[in-house]
PDB file of N, CA and C in Angstrom:
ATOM      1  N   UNK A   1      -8.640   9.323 -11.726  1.00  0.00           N
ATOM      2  CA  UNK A   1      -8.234   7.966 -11.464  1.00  0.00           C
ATOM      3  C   UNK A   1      -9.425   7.232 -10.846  1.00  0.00           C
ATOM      4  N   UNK A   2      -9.548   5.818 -11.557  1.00  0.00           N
ATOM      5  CA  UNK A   2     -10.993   5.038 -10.837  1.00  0.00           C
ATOM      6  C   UNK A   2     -10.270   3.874  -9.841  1.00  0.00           C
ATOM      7  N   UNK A   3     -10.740   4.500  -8.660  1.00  0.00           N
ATOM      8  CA  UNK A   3     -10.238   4.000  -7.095  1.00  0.00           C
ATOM      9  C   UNK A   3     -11.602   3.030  -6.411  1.00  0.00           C
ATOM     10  N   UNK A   4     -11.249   1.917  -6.377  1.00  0.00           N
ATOM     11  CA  UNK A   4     -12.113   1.064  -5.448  1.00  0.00           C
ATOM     12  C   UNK A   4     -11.559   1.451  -4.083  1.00  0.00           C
ATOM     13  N   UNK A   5     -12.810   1.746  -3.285  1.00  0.00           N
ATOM     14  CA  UNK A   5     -12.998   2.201  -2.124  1.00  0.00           C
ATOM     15  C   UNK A   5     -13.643   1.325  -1.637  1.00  0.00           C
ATOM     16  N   UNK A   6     -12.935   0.552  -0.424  1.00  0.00           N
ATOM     17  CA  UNK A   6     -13.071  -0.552   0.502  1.00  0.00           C
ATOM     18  C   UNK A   6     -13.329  -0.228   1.990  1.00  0.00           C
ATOM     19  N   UNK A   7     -14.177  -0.161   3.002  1.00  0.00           N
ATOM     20  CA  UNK A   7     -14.356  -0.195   4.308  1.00  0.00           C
ATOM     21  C   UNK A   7     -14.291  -1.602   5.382  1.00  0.00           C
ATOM     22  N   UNK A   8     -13.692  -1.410   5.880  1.00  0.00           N
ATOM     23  CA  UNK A   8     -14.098  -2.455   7.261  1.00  0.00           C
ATOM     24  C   UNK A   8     -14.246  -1.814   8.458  1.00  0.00           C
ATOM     25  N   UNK A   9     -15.300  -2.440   9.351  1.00  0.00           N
ATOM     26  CA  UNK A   9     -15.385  -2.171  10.581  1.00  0.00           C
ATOM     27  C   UNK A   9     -16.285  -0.900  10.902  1.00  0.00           C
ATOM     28  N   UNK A  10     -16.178  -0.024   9.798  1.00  0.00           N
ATOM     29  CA  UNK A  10     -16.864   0.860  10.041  1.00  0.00           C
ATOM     30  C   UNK A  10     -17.793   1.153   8.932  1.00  0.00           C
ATOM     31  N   UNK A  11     -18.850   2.095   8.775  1.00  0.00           N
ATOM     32  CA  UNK A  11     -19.746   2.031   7.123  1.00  0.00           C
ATOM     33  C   UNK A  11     -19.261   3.150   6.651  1.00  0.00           C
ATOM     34  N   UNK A  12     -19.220   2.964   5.313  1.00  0.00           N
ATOM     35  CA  UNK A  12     -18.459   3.784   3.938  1.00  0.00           C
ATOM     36  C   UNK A  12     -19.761   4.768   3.461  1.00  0.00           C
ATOM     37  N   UNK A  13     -19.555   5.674   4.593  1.00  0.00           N
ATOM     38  CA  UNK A  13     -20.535   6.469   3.961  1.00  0.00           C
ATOM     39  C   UNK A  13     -20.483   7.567   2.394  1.00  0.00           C
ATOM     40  N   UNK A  14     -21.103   8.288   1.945  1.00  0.00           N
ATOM     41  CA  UNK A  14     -20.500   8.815   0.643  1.00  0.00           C
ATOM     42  C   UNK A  14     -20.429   9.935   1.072  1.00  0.00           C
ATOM     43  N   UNK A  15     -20.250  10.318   2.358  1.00  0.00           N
ATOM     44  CA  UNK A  15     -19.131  11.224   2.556  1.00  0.00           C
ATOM     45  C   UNK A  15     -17.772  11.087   2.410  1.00  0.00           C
ATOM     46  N   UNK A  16     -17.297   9.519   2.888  1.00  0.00           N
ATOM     47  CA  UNK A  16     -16.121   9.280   3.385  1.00  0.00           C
ATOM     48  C   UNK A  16     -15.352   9.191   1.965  1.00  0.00           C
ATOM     49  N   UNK A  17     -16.580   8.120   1.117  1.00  0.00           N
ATOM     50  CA  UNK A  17     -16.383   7.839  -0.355  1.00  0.00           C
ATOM     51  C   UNK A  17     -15.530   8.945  -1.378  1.00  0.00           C
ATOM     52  N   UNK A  18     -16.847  10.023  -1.007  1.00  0.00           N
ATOM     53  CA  UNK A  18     -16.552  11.233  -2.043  1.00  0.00           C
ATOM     54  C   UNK A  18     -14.522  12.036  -1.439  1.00  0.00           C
ATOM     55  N   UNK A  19     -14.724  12.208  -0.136  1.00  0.00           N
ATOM     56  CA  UNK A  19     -13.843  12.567   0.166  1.00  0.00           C
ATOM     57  C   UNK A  19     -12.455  11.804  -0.384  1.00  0.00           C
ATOM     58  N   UNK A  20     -12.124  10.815  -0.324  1.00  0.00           N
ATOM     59  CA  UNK A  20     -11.097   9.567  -0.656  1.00  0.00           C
ATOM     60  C   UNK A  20     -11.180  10.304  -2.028  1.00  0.00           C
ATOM     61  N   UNK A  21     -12.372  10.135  -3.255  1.00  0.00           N
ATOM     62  CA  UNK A  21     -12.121  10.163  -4.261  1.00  0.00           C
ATOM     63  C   UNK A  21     -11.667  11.646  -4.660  1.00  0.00           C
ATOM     64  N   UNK A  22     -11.367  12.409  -4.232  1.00  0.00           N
ATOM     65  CA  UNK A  22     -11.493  13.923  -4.115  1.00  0.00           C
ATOM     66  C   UNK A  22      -9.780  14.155  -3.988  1.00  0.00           C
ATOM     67  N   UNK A  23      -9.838  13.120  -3.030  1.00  0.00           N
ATOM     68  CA  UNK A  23      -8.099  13.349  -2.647  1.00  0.00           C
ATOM     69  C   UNK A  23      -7.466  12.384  -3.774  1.00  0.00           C
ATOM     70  N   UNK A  24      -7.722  11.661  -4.219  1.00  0.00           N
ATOM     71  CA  UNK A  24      -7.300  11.230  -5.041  1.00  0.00           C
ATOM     72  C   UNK A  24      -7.517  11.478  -6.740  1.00  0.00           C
ATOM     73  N   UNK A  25      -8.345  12.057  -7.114  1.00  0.00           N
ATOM     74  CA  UNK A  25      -8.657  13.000  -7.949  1.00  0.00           C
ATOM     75  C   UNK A  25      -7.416  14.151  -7.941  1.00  0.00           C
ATOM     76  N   UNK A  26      -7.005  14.251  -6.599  1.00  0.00           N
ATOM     77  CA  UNK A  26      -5.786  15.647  -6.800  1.00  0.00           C
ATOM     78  C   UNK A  26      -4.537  14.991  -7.203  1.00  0.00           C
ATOM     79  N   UNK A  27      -4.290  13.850  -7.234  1.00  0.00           N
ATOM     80  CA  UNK A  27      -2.847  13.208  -7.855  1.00  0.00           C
ATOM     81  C   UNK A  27      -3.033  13.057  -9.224  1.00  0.00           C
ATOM     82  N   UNK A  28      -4.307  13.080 -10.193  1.00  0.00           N
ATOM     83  CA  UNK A  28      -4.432  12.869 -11.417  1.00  0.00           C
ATOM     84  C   UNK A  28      -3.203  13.688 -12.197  1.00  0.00           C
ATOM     85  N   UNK A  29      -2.617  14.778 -12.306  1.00  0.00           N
ATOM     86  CA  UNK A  29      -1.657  15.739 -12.390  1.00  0.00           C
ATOM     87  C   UNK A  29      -0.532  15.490 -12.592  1.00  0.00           C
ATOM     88  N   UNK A  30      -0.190  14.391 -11.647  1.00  0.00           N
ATOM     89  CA  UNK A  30       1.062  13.688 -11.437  1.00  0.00           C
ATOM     90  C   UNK A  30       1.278  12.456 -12.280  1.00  0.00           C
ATOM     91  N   UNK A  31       0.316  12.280 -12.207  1.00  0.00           N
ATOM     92  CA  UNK A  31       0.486  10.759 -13.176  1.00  0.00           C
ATOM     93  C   UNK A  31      -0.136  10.659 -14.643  1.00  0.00           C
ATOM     94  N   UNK A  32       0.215  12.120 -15.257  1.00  0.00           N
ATOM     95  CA  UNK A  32       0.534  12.132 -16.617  1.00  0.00           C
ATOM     96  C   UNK A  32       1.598  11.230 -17.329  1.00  0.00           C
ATOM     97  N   UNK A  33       1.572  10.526 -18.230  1.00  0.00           N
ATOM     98  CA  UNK A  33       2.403   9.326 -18.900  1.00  0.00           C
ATOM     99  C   UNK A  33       2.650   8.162 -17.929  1.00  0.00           C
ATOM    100  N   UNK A  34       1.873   8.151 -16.667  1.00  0.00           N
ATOM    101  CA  UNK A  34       2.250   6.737 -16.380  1.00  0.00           C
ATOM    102  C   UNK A  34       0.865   6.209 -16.108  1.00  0.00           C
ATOM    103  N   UNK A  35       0.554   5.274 -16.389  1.00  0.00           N
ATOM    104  CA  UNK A  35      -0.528   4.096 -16.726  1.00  0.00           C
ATOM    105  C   UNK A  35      -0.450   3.529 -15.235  1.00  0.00           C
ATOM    106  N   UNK A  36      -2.029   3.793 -14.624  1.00  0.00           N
ATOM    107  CA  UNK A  36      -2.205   2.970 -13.753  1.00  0.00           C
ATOM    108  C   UNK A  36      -3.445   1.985 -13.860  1.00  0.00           C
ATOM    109  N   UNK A  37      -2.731   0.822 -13.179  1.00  0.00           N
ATOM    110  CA  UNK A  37      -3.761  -0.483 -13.691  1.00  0.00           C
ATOM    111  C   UNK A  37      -4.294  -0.667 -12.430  1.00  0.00           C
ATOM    112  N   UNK A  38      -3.943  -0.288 -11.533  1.00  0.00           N
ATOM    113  CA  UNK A  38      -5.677  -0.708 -10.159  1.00  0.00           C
ATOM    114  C   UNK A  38      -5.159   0.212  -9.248  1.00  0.00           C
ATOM    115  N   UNK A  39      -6.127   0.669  -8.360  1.00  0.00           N
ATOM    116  CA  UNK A  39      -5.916   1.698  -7.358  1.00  0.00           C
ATOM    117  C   UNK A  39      -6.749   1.138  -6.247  1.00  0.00           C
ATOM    118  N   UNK A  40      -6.734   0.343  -5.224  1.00  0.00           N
ATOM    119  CA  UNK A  40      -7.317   0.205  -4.370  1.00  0.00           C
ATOM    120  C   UNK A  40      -7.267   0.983  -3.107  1.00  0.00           C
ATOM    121  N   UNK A  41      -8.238   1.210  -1.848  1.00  0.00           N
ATOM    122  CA  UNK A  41      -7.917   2.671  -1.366  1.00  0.00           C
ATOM    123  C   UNK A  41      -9.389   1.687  -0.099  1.00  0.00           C
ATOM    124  N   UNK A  42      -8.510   1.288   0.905  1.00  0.00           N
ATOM    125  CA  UNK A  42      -9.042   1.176   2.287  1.00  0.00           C
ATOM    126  C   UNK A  42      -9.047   1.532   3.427  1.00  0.00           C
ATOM    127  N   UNK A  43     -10.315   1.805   4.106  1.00  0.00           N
ATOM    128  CA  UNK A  43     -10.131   2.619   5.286  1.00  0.00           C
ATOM    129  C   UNK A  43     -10.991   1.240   6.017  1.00  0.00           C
ATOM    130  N   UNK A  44     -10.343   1.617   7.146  1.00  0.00           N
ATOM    131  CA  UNK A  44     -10.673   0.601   8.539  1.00  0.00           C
ATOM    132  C   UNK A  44     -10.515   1.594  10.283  1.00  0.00           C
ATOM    133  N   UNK A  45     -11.762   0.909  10.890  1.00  0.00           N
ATOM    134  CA  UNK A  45     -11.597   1.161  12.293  1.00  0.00           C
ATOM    135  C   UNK A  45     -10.827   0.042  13.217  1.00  0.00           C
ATOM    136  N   UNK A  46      -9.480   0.648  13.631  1.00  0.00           N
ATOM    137  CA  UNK A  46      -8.764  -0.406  14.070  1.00  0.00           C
ATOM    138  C   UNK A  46      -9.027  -1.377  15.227  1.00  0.00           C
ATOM    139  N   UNK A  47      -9.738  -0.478  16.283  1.00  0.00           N
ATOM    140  CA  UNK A  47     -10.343  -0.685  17.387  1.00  0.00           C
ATOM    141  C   UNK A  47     -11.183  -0.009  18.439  1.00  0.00           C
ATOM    142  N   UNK A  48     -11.951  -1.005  18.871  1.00  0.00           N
ATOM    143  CA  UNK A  48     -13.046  -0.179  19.669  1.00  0.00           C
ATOM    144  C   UNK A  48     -12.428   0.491  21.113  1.00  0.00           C
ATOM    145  N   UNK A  49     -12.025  -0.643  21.316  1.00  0.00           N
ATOM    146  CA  UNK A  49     -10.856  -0.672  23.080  1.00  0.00           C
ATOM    147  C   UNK A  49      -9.655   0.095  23.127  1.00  0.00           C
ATOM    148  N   UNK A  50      -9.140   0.764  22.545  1.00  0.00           N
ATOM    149  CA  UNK A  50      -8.338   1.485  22.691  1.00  0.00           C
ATOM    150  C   UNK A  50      -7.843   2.219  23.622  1.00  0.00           C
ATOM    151  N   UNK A  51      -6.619   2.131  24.094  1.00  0.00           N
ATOM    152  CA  UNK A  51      -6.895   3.702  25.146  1.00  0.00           C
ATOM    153  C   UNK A  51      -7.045   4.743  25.430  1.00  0.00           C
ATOM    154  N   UNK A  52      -7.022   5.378  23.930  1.00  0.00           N
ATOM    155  CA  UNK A  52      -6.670   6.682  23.540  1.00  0.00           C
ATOM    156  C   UNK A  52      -8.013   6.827  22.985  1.00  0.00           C
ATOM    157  N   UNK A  53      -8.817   6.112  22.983  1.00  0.00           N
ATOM    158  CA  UNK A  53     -10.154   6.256  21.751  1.00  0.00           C
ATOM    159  C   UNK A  53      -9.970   5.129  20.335  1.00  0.00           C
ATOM    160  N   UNK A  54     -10.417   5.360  19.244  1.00  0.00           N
ATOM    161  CA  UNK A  54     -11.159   5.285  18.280  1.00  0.00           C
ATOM    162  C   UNK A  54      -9.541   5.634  17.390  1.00  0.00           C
ATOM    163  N   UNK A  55      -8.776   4.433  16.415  1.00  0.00           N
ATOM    164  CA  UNK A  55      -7.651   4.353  15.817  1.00  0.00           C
ATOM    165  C   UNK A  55      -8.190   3.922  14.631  1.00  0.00           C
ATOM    166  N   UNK A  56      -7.642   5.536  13.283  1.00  0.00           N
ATOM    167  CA  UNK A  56      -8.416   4.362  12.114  1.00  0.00           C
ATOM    168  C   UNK A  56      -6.934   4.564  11.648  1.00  0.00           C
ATOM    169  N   UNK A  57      -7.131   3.483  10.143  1.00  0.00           N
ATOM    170  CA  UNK A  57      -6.402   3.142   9.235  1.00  0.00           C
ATOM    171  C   UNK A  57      -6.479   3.539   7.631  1.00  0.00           C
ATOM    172  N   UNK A  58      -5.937   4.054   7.275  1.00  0.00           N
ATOM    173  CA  UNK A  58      -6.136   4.468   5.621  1.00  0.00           C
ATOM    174  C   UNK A  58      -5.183   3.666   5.267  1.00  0.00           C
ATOM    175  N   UNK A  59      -4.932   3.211   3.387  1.00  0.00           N
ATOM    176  CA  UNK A  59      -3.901   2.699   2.974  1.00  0.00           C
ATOM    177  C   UNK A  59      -4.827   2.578   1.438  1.00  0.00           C
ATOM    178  N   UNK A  60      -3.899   2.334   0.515  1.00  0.00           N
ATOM    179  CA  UNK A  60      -4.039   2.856  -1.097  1.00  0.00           C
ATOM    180  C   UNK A  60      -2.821   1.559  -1.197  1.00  0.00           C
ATOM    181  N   UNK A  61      -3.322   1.026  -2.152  1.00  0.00           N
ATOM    182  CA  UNK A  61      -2.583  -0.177  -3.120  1.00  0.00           C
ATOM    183  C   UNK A  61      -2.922   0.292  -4.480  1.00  0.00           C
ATOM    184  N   UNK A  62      -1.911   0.945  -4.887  1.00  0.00           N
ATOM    185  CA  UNK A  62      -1.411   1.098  -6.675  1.00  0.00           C
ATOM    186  C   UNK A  62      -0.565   0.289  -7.259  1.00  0.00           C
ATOM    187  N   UNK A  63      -1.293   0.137  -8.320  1.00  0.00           N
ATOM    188  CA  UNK A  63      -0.446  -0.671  -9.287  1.00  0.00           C
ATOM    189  C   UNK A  63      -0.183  -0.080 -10.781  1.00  0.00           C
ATOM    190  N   UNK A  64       1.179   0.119 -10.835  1.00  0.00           N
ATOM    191  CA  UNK A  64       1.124   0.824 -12.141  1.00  0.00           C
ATOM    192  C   UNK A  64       1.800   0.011 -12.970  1.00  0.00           C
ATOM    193  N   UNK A  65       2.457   0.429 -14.291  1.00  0.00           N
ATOM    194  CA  UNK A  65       3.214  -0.581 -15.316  1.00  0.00           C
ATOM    195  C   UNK A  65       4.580  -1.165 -14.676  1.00  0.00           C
ATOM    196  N   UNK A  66       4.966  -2.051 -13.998  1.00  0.00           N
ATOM    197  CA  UNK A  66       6.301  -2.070 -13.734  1.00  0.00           C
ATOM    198  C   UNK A  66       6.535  -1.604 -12.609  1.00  0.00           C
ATOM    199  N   UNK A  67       5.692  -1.344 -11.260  1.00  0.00           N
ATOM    200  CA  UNK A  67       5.572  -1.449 -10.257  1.00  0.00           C
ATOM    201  C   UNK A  67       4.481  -0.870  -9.308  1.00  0.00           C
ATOM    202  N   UNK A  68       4.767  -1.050  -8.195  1.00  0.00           N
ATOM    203  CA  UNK A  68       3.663  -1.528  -7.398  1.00  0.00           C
ATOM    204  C   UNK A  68       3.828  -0.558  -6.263  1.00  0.00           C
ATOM    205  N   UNK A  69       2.680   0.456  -5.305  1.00  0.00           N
ATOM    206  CA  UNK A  69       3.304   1.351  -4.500  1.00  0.00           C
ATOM    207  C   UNK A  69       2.035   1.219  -2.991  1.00  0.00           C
ATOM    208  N   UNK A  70       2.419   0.887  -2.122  1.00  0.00           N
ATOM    209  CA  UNK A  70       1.824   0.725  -1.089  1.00  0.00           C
ATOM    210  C   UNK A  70       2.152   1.371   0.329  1.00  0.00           C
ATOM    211  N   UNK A  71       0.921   1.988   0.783  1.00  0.00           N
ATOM    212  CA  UNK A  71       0.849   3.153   1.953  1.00  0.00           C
ATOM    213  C   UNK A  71      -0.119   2.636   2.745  1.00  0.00           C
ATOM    214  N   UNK A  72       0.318   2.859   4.025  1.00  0.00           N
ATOM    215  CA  UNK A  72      -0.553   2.463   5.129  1.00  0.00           C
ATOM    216  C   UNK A  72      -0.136   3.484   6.196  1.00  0.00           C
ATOM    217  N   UNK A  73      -1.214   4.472   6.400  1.00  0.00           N
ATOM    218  CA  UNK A  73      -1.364   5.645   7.592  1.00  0.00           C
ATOM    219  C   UNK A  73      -2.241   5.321   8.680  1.00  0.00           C
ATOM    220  N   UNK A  74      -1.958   5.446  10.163  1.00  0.00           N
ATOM    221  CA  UNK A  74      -3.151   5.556  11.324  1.00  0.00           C
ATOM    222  C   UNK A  74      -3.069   6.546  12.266  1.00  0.00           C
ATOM    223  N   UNK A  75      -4.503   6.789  12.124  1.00  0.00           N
ATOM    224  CA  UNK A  75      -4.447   8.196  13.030  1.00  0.00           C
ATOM    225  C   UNK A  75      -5.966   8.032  13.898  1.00  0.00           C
ATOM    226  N   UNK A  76      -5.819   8.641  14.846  1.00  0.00           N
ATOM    227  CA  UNK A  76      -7.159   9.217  15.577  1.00  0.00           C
ATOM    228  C   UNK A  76      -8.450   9.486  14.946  1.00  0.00           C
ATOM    229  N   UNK A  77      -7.936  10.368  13.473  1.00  0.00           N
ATOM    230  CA  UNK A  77      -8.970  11.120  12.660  1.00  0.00           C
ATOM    231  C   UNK A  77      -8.863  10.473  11.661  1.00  0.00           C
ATOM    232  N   UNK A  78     -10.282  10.145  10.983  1.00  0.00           N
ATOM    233  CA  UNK A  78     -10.450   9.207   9.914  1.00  0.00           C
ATOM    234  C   UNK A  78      -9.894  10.397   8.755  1.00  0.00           C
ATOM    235  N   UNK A  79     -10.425  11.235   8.708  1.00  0.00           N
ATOM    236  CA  UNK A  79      -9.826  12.174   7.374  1.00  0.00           C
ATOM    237  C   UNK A  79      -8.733  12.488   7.725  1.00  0.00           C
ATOM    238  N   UNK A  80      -8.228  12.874   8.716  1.00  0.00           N
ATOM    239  CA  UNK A  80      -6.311  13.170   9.011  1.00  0.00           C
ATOM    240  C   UNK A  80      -5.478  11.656   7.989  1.00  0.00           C
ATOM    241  N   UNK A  81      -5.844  10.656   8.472  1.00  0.00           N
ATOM    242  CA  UNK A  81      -5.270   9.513   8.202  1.00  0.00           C
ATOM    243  C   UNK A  81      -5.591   9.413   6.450  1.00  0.00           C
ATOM    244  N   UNK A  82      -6.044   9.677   6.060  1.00  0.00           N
ATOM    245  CA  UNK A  82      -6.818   9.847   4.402  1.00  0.00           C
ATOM    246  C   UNK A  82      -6.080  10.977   4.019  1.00  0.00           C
ATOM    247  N   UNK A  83      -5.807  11.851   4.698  1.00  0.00           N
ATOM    248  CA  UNK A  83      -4.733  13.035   4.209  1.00  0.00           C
ATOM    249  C   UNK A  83      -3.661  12.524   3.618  1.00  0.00           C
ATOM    250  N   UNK A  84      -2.846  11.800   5.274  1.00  0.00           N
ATOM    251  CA  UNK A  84      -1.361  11.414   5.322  1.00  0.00           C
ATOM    252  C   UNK A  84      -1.145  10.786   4.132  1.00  0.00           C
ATOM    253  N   UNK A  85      -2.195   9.595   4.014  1.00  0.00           N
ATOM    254  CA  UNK A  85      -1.747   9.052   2.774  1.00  0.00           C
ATOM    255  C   UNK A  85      -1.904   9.192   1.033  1.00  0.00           C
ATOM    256  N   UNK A  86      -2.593  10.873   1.308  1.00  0.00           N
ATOM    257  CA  UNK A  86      -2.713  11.457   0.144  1.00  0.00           C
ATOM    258  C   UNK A  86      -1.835  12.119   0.194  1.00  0.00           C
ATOM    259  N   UNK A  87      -0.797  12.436   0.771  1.00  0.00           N
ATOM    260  CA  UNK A  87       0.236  13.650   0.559  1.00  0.00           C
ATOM    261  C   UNK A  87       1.933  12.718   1.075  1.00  0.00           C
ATOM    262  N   UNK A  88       1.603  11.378   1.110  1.00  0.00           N
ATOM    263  CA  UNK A  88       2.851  10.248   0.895  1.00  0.00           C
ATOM    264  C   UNK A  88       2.696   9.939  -0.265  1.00  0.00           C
ATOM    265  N   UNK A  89       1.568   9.354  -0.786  1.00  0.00           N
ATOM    266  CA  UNK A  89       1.587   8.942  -2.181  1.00  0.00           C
ATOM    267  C   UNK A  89       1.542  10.145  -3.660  1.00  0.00           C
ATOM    268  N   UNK A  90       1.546  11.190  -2.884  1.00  0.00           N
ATOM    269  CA  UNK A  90       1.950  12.339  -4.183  1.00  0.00           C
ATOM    270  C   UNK A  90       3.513  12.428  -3.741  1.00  0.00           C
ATOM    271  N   UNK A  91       4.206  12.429  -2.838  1.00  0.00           N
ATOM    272  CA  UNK A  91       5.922  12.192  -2.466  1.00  0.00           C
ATOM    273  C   UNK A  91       6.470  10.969  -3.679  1.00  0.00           C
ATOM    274  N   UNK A  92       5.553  10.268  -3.648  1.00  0.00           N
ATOM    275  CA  UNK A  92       6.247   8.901  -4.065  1.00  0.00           C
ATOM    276  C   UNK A  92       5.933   8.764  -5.330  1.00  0.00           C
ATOM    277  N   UNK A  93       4.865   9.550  -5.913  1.00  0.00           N
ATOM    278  CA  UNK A  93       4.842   9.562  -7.372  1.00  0.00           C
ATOM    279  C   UNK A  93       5.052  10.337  -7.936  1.00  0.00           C
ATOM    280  N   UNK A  94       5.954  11.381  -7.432  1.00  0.00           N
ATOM    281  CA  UNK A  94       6.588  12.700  -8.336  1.00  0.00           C
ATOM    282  C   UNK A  94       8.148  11.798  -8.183  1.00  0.00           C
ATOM    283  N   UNK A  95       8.749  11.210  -7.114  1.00  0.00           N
ATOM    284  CA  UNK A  95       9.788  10.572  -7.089  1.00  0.00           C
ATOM    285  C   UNK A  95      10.231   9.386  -8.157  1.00  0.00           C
ATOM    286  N   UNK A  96       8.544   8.344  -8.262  1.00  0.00           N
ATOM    287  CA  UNK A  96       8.369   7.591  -9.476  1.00  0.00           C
ATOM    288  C   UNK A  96       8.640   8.174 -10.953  1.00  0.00           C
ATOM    289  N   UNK A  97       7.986   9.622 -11.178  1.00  0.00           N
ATOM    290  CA  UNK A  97       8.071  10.467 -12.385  1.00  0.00           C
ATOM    291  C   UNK A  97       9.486  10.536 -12.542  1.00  0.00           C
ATOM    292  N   UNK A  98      10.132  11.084 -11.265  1.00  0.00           N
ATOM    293  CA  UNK A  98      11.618  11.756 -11.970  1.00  0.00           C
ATOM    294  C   UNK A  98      12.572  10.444 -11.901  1.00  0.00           C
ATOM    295  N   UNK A  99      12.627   9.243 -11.597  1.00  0.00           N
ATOM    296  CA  UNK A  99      13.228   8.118 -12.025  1.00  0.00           C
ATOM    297  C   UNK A  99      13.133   8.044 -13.791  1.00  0.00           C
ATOM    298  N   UNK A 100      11.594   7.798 -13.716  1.00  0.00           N
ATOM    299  CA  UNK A 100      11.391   7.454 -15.241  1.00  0.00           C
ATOM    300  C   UNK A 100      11.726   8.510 -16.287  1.00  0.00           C
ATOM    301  N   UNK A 101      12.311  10.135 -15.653  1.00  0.00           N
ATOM    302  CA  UNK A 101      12.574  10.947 -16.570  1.00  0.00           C
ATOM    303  C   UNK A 101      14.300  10.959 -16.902  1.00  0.00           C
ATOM    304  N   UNK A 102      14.888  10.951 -15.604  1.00  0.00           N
ATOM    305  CA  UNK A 102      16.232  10.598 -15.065  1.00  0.00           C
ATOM    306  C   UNK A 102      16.295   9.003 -16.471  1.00  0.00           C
ATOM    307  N   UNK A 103      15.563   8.058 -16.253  1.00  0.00           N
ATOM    308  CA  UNK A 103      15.864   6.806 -17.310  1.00  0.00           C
ATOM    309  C   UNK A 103      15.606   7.173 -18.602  1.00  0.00           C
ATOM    310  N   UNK A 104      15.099   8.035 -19.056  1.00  0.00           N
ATOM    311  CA  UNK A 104      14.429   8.262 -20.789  1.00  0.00           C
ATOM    312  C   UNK A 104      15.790   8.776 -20.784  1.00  0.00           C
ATOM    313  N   UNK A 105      16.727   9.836 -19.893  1.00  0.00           N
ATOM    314  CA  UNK A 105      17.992  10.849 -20.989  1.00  0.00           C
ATOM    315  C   UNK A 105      18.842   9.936 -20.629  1.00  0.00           C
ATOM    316  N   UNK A 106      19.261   9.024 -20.006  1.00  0.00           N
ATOM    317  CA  UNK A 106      20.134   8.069 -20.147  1.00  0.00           C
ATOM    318  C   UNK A 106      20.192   7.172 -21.018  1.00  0.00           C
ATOM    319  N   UNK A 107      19.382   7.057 -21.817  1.00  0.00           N
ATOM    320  CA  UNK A 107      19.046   6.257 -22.878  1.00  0.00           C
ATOM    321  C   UNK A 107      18.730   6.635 -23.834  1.00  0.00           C
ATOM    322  N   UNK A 108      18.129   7.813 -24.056  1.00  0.00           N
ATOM    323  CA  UNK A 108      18.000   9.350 -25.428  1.00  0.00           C
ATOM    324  C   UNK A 108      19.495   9.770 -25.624  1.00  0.00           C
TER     325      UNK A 108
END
């Protein structure tokens, strides 16, 4: 899957890059027969002041044929938070799959 990878606040190194695309590379599997038309995939440092430290943000905007699926994770750890929302958005597109399989025998 070709994922635009967006940073704010902090720099997008091609560690962070490769990693994102890596995790998202592992949902390719899942989204056999369904057509996706944009994958956007941003990470952000939420704040400097914190009390706890250093709060980032991951989140992935997909768009596929006929709908639209959006995740937003924050965590402490920039790759923890890049996890979460690699292992919500494989929840939500095996759930997407078995709708659209559940709709083909209702109609076969």
């Amino acid at each position: 899957m070709q994922v635009n990878i967006k940073a704010s606040k902090i720099e997008l190194t091609p560690a962070i890059k490769n990693y994102i695309q890596r995790k998202m590379d592992m949902l390719d599997r899942y989204l056999t027969n369904i057509k996706v038309i944009n994958a956007d995939f941003e990470v952000e440092l939420i704040t400097h002041h914190h009390r706890k430290g250093e709060i980032f943000r991951a989140e992935i905007n997909l768009k596929l044929v006929g709908d639209f699926i959006r995740i937003d994770k924050t965590e402490k750890d920039l790759y923890k938070a890049i996890d979460k929302v690699k292992d919500h958005l494989e929840e939500i597109i095996i759930e997407h799959k078995e709708k659209m399989i559940d709709k083909k025998r209702r109609i076969g």
